[in-house]
Structures are given as C-alpha cells and as structure tokens.
Protein backbone atom coordinates (compact mmCIF):
# COMPACT_ATOMS: atom_id res chain seq x y z
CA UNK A 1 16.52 -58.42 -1.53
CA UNK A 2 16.52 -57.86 -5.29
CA UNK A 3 18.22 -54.09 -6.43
CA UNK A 4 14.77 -52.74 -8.88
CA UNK A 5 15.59 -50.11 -11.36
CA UNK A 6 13.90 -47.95 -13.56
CA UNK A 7 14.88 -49.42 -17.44
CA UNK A 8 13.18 -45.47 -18.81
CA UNK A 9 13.48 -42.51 -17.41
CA UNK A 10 10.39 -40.66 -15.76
CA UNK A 11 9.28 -37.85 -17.90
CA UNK A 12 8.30 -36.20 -14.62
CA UNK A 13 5.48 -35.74 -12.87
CA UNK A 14 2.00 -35.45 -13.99
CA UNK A 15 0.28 -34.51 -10.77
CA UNK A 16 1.62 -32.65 -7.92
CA UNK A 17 0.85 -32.01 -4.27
CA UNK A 18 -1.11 -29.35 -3.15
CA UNK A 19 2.27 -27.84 -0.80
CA UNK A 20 4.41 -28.16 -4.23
CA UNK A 21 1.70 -25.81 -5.74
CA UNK A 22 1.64 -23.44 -3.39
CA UNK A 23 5.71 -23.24 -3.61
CA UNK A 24 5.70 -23.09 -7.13
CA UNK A 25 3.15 -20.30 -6.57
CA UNK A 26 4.49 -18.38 -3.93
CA UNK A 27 1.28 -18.56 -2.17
CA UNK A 28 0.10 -20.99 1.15
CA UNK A 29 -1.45 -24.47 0.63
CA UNK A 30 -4.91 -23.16 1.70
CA UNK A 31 -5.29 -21.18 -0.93
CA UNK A 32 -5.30 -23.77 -3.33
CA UNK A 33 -6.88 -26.28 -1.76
CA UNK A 34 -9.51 -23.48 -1.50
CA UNK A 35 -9.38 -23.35 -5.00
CA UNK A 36 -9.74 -26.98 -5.76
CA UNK A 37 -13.10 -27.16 -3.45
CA UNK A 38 -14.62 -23.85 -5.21
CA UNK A 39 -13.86 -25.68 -8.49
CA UNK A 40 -11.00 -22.71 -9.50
CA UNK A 41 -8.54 -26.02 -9.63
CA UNK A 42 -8.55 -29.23 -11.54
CA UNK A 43 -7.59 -31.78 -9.41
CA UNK A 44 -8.04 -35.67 -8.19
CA UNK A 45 -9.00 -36.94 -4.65
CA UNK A 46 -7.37 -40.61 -3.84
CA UNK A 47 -9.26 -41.01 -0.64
CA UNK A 48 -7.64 -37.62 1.87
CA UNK A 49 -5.17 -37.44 -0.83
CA UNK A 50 -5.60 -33.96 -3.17
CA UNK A 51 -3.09 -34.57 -6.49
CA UNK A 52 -3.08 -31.70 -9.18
CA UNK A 53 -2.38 -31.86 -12.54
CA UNK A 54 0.23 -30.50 -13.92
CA UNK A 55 -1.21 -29.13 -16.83
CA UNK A 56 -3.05 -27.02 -14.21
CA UNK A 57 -0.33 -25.93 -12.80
CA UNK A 58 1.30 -24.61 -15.86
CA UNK A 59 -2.50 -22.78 -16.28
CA UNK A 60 -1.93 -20.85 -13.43
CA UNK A 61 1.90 -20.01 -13.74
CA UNK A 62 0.51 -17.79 -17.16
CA UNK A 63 -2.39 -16.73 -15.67
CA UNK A 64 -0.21 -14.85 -12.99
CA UNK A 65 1.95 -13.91 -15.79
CA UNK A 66 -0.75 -12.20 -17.39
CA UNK A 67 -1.90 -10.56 -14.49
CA UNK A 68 1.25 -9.18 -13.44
CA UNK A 69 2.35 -5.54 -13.98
C-alpha cells in the first residue's frame, strides 16, 4: 500500500465536535447541543453527525469573556 501525504499543511479545523466545544467551554456536551436545537448555535447536521463552526466557537469564547466579572 501506497504511503499518502499531505503536500500543505491544514490550516486547522473549521468545524468542531460538539464534546470539543463543550471542553473548550468548560461546560457538558448537552448544553450545547441544547443550544444548537434552540437555534443559540450555528451548526451543520451530516446525517446524526452535529459539526460546529469554528467561527462560532470563537463567538462564544468572547461572549463569556464579556460576561465574566
């Protein structure tokens, strides 16, 4: 079998899973997958799979800023 590389190098990811939300969060995959149903959370369905932006993640990392003391 054939050795495949990459020729460029990923710029990262532009979606993420729901679980690396929450971790990047500090808060439990429910919650935002209870945000992406009420519409609180862009995101894409693939079939069962839930992928978030990660534009929308960045969203939410300053809106907790904000909100913090």
């Amino acid at each position: 079998m054939a050795d495949v590389t990459m020729t460029t190098p990923m710029q990262g990811p532009e979606f993420v899973s729901p679980r690396t939300v929450a971790e990047l969060l500090d808060v439990n995959k429910r919650t935002i997958l209870n945000m992406a149903r009420d519409g609180r959370l862009a995101h894409i369905r693939l079939g069962a799979v839930i992928r978030i932006p990660a534009f929308e993640v960045e969203r939410l990392r300053e809106e907790a800023r904000k909100s913090a003391p």
